[in-house]
C-alpha atoms as a PDB file:
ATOM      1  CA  UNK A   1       4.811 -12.158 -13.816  1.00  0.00           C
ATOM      2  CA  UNK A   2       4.178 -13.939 -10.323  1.00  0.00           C
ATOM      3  CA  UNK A   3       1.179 -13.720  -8.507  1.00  0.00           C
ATOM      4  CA  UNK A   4       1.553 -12.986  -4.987  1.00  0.00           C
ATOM      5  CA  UNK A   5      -0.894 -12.929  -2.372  1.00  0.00           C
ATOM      6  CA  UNK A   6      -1.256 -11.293   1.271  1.00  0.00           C
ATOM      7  CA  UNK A   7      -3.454 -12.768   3.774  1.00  0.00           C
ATOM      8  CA  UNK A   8      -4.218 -10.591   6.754  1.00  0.00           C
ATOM      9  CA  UNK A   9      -5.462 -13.024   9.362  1.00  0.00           C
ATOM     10  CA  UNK A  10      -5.894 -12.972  12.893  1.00  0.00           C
ATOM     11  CA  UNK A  11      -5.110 -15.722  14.984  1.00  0.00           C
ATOM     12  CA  UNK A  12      -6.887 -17.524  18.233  1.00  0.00           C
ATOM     13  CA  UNK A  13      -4.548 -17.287  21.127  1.00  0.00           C
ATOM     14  CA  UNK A  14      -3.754 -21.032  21.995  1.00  0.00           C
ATOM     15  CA  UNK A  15      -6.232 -22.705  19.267  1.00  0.00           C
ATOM     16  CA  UNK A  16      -3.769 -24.094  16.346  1.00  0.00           C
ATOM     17  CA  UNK A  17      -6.423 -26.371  15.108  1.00  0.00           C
ATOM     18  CA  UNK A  18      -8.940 -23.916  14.313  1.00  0.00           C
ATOM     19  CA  UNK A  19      -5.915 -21.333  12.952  1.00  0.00           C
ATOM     20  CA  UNK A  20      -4.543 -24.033  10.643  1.00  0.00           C
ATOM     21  CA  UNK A  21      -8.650 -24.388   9.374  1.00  0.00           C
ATOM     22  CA  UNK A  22      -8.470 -20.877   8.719  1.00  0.00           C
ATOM     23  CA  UNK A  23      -4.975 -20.486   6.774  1.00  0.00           C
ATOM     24  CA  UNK A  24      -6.190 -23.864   4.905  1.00  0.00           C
ATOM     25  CA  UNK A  25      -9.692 -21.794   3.590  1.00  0.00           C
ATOM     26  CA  UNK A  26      -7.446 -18.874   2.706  1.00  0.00           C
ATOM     27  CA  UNK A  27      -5.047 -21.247   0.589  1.00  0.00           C
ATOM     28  CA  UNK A  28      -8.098 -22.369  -1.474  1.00  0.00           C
ATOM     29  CA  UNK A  29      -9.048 -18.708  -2.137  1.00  0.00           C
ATOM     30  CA  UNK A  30      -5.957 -17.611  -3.040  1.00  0.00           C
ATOM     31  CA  UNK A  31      -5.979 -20.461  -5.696  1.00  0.00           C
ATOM     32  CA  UNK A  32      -9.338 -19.253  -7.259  1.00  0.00           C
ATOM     33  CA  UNK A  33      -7.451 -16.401  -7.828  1.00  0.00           C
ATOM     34  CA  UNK A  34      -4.711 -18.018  -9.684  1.00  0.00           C
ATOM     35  CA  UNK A  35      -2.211 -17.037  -6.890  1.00  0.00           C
ATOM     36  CA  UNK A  36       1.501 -18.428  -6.849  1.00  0.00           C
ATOM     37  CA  UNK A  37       2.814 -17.538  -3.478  1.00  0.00           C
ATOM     38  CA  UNK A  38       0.776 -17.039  -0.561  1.00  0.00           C
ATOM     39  CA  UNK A  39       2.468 -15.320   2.714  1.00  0.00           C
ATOM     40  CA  UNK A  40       0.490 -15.343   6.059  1.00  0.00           C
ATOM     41  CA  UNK A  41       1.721 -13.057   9.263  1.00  0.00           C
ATOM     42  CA  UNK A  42       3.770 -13.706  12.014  1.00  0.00           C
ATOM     43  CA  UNK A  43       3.008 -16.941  14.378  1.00  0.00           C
ATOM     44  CA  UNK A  44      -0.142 -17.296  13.077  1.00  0.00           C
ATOM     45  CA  UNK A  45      -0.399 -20.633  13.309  1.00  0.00           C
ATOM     46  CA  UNK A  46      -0.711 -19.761  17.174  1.00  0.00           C
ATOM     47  CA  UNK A  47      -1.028 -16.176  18.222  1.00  0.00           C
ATOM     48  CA  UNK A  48       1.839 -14.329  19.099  1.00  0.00           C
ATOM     49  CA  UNK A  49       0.499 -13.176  22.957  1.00  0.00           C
ATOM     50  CA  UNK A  50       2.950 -10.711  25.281  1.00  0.00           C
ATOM     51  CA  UNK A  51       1.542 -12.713  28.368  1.00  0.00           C
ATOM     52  CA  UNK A  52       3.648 -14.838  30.086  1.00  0.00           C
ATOM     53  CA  UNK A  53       0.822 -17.182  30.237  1.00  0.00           C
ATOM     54  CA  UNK A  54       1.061 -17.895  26.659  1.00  0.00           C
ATOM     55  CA  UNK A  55       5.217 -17.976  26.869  1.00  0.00           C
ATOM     56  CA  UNK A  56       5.140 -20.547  28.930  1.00  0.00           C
ATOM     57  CA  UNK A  57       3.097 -22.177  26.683  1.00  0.00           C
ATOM     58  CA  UNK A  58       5.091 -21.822  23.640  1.00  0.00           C
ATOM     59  CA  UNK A  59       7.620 -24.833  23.874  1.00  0.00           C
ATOM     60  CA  UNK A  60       3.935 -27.222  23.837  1.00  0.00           C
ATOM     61  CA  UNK A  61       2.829 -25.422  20.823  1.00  0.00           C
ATOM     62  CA  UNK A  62       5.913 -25.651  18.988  1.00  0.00           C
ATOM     63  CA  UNK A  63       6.829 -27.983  15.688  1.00  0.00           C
ATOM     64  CA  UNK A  64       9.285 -29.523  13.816  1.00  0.00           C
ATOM     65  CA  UNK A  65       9.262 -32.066  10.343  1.00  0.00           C
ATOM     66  CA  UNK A  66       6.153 -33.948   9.729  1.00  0.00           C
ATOM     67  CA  UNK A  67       3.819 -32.526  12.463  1.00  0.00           C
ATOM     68  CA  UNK A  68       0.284 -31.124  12.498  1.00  0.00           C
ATOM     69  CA  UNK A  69       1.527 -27.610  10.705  1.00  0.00           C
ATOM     70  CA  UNK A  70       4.541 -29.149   8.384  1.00  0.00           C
ATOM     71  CA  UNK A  71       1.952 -32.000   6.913  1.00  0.00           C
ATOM     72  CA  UNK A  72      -0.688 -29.806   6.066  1.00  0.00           C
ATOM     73  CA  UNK A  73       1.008 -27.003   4.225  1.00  0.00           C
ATOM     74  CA  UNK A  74       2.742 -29.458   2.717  1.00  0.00           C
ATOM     75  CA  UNK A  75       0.110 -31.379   1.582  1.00  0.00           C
ATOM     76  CA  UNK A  76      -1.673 -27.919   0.250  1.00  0.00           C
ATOM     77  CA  UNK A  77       1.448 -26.726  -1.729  1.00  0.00           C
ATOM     78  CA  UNK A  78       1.457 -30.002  -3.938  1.00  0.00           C
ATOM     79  CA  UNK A  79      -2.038 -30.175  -4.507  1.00  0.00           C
ATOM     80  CA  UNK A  80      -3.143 -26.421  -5.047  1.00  0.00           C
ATOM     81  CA  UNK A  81       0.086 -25.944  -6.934  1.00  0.00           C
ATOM     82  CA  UNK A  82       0.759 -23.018  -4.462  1.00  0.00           C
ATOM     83  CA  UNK A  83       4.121 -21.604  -2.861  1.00  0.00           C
ATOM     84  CA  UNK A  84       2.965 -21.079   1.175  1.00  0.00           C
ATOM     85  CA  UNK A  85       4.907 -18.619   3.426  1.00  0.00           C
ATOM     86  CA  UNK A  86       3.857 -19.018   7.107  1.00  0.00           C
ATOM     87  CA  UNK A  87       5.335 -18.269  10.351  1.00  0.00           C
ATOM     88  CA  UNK A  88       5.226 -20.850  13.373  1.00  0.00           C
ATOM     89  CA  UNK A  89       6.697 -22.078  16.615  1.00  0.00           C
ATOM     90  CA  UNK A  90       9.766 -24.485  15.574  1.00  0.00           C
ATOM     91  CA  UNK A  91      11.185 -26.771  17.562  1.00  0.00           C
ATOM     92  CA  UNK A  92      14.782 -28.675  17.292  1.00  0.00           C
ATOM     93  CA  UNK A  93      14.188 -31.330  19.152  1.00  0.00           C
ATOM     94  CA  UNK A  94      18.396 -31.810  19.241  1.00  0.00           C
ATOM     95  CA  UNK A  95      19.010 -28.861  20.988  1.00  0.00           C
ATOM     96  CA  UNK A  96      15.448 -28.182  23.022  1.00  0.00           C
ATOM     97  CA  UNK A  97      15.523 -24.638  21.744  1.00  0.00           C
ATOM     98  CA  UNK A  98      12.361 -23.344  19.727  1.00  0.00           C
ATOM     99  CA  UNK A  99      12.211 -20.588  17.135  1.00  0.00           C
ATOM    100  CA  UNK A 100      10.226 -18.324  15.687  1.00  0.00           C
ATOM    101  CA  UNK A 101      10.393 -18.941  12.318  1.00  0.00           C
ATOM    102  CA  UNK A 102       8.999 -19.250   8.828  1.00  0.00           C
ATOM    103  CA  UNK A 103       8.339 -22.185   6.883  1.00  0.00           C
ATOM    104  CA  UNK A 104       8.439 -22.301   2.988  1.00  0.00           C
ATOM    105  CA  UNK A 105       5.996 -25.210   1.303  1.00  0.00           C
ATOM    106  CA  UNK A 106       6.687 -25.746  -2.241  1.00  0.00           C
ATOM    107  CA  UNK A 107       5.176 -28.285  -4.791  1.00  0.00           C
ATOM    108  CA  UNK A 108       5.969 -31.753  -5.056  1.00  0.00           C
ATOM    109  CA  UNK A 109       7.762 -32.174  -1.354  1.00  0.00           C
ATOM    110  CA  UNK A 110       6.950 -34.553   1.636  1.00  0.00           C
ATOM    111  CA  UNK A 111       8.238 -31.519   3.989  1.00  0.00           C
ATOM    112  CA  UNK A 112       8.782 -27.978   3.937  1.00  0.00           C
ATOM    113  CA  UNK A 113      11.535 -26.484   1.251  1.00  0.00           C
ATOM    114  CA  UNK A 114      13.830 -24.879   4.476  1.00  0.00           C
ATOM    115  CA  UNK A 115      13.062 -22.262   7.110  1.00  0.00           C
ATOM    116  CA  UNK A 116      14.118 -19.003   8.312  1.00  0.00           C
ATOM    117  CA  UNK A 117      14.495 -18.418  12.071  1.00  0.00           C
ATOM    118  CA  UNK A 118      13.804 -14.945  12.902  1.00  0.00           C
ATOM    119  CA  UNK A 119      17.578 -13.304  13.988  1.00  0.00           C
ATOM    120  CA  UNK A 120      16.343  -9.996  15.970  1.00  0.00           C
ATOM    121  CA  UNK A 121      13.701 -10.384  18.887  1.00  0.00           C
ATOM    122  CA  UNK A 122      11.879  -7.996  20.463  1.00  0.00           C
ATOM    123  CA  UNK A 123      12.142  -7.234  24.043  1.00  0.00           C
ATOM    124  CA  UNK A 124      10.887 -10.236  26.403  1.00  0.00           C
ATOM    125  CA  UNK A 125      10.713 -12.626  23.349  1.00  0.00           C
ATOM    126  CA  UNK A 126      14.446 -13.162  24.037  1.00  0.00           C
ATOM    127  CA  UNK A 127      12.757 -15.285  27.256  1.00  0.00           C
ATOM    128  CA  UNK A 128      11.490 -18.194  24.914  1.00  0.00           C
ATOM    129  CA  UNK A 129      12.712 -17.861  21.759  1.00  0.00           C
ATOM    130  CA  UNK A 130      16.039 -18.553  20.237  1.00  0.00           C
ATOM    131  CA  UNK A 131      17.404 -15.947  17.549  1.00  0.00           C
ATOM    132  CA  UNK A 132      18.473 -17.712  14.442  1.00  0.00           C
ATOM    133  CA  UNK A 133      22.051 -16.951  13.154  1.00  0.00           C
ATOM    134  CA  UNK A 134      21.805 -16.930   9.357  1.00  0.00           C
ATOM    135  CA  UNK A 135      20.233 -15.150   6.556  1.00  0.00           C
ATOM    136  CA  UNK A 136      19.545 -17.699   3.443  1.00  0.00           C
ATOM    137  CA  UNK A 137      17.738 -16.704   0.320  1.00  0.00           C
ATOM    138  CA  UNK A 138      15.438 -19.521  -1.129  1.00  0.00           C
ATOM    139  CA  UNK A 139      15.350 -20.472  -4.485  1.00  0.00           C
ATOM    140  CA  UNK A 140      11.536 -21.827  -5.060  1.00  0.00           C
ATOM    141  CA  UNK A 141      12.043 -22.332  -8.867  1.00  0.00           C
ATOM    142  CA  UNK A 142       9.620 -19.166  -9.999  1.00  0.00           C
ATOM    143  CA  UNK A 143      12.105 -16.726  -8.335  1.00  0.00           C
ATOM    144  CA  UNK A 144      14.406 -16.321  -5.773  1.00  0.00           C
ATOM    145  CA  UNK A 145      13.096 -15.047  -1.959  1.00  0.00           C
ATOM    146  CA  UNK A 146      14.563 -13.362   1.478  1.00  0.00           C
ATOM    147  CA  UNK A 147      12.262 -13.886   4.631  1.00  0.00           C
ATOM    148  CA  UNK A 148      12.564 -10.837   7.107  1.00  0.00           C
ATOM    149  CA  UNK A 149      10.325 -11.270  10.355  1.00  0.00           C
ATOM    150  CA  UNK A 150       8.895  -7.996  11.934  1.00  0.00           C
ATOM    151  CA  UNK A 151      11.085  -6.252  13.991  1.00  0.00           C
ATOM    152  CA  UNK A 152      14.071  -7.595  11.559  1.00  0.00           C
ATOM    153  CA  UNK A 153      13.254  -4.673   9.672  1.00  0.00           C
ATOM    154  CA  UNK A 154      14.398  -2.381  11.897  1.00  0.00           C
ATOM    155  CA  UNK A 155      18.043  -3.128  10.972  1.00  0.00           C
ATOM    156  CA  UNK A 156      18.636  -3.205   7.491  1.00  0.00           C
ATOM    157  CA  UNK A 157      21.814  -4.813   6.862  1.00  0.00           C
ATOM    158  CA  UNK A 158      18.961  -7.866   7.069  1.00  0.00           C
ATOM    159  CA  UNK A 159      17.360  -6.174   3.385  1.00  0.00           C
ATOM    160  CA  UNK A 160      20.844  -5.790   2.169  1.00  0.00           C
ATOM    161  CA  UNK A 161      22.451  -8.785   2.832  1.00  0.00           C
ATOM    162  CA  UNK A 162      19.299 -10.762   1.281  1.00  0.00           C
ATOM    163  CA  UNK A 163      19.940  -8.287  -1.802  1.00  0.00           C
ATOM    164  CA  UNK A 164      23.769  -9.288  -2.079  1.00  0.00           C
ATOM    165  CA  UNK A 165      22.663 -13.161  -1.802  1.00  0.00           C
ATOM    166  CA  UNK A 166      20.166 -11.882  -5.114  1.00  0.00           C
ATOM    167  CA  UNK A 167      16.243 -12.044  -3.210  1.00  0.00           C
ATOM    168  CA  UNK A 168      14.411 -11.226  -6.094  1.00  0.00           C
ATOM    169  CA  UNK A 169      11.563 -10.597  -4.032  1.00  0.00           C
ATOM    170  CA  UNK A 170      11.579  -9.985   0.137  1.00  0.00           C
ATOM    171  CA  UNK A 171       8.407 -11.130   2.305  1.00  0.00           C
ATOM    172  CA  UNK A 172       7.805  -9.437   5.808  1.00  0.00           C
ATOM    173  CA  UNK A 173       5.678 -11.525   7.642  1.00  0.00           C
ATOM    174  CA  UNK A 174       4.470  -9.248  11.172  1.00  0.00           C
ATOM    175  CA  UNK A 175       2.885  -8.781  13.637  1.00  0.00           C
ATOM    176  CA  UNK A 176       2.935  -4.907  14.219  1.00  0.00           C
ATOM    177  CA  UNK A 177       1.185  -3.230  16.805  1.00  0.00           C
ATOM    178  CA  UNK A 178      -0.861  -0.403  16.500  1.00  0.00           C
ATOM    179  CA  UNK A 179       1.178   2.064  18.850  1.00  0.00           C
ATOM    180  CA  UNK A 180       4.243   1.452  16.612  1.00  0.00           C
ATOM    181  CA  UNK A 181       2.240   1.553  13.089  1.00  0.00           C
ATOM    182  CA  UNK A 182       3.948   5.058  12.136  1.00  0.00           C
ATOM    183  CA  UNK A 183       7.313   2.835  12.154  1.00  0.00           C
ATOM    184  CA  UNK A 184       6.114   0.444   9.682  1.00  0.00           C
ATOM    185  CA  UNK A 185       4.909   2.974   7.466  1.00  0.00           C
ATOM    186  CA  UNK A 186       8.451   4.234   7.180  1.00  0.00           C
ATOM    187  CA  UNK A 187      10.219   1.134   7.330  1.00  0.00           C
ATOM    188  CA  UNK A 188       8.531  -0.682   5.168  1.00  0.00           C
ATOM    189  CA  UNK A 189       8.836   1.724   2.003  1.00  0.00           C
ATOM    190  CA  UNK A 190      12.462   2.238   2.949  1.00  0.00           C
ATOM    191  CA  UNK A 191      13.794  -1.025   2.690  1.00  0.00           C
ATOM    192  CA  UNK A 192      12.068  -1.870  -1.026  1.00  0.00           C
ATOM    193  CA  UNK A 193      13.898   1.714  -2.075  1.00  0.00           C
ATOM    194  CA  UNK A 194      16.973   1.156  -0.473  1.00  0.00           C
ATOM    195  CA  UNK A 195      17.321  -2.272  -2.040  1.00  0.00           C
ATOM    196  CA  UNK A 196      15.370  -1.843  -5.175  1.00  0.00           C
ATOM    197  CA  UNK A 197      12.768  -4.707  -5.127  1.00  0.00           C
ATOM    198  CA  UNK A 198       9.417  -6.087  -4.241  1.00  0.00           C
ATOM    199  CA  UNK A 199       8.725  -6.323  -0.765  1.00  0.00           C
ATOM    200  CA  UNK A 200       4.855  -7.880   0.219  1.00  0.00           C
ATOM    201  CA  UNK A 201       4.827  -7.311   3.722  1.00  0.00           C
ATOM    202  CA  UNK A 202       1.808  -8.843   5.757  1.00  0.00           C
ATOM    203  CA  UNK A 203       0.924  -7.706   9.005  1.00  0.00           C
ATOM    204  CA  UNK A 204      -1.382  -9.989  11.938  1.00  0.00           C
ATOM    205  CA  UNK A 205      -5.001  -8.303  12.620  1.00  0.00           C
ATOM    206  CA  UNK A 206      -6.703  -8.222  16.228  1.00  0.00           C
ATOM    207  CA  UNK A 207      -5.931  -8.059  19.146  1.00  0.00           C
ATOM    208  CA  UNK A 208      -3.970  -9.940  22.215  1.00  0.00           C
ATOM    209  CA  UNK A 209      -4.388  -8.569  25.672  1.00  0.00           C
ATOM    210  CA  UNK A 210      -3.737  -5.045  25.586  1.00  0.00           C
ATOM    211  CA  UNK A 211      -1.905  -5.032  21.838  1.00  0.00           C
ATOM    212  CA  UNK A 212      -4.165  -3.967  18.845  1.00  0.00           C
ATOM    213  CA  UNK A 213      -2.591  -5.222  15.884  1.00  0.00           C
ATOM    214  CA  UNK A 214      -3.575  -2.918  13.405  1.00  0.00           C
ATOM    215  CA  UNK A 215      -3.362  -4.920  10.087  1.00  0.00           C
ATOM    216  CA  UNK A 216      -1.669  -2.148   7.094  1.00  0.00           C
ATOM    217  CA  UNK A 217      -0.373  -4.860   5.307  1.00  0.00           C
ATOM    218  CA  UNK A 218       0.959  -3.608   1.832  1.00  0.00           C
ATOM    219  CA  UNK A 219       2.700  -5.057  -1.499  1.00  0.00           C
ATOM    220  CA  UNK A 220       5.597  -1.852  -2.049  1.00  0.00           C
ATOM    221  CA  UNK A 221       7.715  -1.854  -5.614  1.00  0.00           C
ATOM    222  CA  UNK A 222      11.631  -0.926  -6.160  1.00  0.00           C
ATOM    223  CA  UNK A 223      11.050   2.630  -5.952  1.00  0.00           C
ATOM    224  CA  UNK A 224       9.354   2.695  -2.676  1.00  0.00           C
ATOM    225  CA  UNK A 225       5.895   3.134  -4.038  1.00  0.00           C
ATOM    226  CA  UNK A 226       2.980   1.019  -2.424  1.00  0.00           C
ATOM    227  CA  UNK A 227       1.373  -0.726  -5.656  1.00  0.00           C
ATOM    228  CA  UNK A 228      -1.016  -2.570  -2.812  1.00  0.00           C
ATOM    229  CA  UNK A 229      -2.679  -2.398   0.307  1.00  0.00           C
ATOM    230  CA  UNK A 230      -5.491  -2.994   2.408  1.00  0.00           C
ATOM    231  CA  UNK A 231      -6.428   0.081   4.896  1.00  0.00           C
ATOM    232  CA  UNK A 232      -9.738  -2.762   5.918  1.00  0.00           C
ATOM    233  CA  UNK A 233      -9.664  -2.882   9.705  1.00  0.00           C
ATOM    234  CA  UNK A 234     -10.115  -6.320   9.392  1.00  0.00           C
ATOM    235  CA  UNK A 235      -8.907  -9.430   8.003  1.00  0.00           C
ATOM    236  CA  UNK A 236      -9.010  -9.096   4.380  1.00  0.00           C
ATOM    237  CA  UNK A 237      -6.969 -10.866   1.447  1.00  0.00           C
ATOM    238  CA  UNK A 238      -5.349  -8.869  -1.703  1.00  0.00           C
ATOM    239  CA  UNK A 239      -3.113  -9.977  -4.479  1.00  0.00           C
ATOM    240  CA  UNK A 240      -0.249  -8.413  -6.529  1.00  0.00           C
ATOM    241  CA  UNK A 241       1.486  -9.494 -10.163  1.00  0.00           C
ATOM    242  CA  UNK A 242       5.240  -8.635  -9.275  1.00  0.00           C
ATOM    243  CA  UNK A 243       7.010  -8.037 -12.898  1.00  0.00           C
ATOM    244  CA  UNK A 244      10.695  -8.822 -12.354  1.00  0.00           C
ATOM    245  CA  UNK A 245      11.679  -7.307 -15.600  1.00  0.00           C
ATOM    246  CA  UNK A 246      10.444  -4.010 -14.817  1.00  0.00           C
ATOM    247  CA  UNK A 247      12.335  -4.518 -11.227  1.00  0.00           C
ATOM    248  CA  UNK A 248      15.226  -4.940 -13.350  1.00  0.00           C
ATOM    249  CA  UNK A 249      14.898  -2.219 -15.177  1.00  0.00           C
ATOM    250  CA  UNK A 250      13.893  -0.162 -12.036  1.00  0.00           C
ATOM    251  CA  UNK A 251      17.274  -1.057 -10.583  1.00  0.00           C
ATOM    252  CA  UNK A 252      19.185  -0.152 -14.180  1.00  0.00           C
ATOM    253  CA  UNK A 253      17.727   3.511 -13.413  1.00  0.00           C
ATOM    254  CA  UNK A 254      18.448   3.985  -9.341  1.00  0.00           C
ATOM    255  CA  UNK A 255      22.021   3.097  -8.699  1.00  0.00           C
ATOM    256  CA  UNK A 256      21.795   2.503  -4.937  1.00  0.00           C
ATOM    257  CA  UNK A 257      22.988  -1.070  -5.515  1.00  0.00           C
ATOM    258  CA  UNK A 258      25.687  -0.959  -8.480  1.00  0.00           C
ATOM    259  CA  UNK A 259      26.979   2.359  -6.033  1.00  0.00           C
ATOM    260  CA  UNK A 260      27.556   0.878  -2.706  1.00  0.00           C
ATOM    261  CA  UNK A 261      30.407   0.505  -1.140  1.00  0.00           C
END
């Protein structure tokens, strides 16, 4: 069994010190609850504004290795014993191009375990952010993982080519907005069917400018069923056991993967 746990936060446009305070508090309570892997939402560690104000902004707010973001959740993962999922502003400082991205903290390492760079952005986003090119799986010793970031799950050869690399379990970290929330009802569902396995998909709460983030985050098992959710209008914190032997068995049962062409 491994313990996951969603944490539906909201974020302070522009205000990574007091964001980082916040994910830091929810790492603790996840811990008192004897959590493994903790996942957070999409950027955050920032806010995730459609102003141009706060675009501009971005490249100041990014990070890479050993700053303010990368030395706390690293510091956290060794010494609550905790797997943390978060999404942030990267930065290669070779190249000058920033991501958005998230980082995986495991036990026991200076830095963070690797990242995933989010490969399909939505509409202006293309204006600051660089789309990453690869789709890695990350093996974190308990299991093995696939990041997907929001609007990635609108295409899912993403799900299915995490599948074929053998995710044992995907995490969605989003933020969704409320006009679009009958699309992550369906899409959400779909791809833990389609691929047969765990998806904990955590969505941002609040609101920036004229988007309401609505929240609806959800744990959903191999046969599409939600096993957990929070329908709070607010931030709120819930936690799953995912069984990978009954997954396995699930996926004995529904031949979607051994029948694919």
């Amino acid at each position: 069994m491994i313990k996951v746990t969603i944490a539906q936060t909201d974020a302070i446009l522009d205000d990574k010190d007091e964001n980082l305070r916040c994910l830091e508090n929810y790492c603790y309570k996840a811990k008192e609850n004897n959590t493994q892997i903790i996942c957070f939402p999409e950027l955050t560690t920032t806010g995730y504004s459609p102003s141009i104000i706060l675009g501009e902004k971005y490249y100041s707010l990014s990070e890479t290795q050993n700053e303010q973001t990368d030395k706390l959740f690293s510091q956290l993962s060794s010494k609550l014993n905790l797997v943390i999922i978060c999404s942030f502003i990267e930065r290669n400082d070779t190249t000058g191009k920033i991501y958005n991205s998230a980082g995986i903290w495991i036990p026991n390492r200076k830095n963070w375990l690797a990242v995933y760079r989010k490969m399909h952005l939505f509409h202006h986003k293309k204006l600051w952010f660089t789309p990453g090119d690869s789709l890695p799986v990350f093996d974190i010793s308990i299991c093995r993982i696939g990041i997907i970031i929001c609007y990635d799950a609108g295409f899912p050869e993403v799900d299915r080519i995490l599948e074929t690399k053998k995710a044992d379990i995907l995490f969605m970290p989003s933020a969704w907005s409320q006009q679009d929330k009958d699309l992550w009802y369906i899409n959400t569902p779909c791809s833990a069917l389609e691929n047969t396995t765990h998806l904990v998909a955590v969505n941002r709460w609040g609101k920036e400018g004229d988007i309401n983030l609505f929240g609806g985050s959800r744990i959903i098992d191999p046969r599409g069923q939600i096993v957990a959710n929070t329908w709070k209008k607010a931030e709120d914190m819930l936690s799953y056991e995912i069984n990978l032997t009954t997954q396995t068995e699930i996926r004995k049962s529904l031949n979607y993967l051994k029948d694919k062409k």
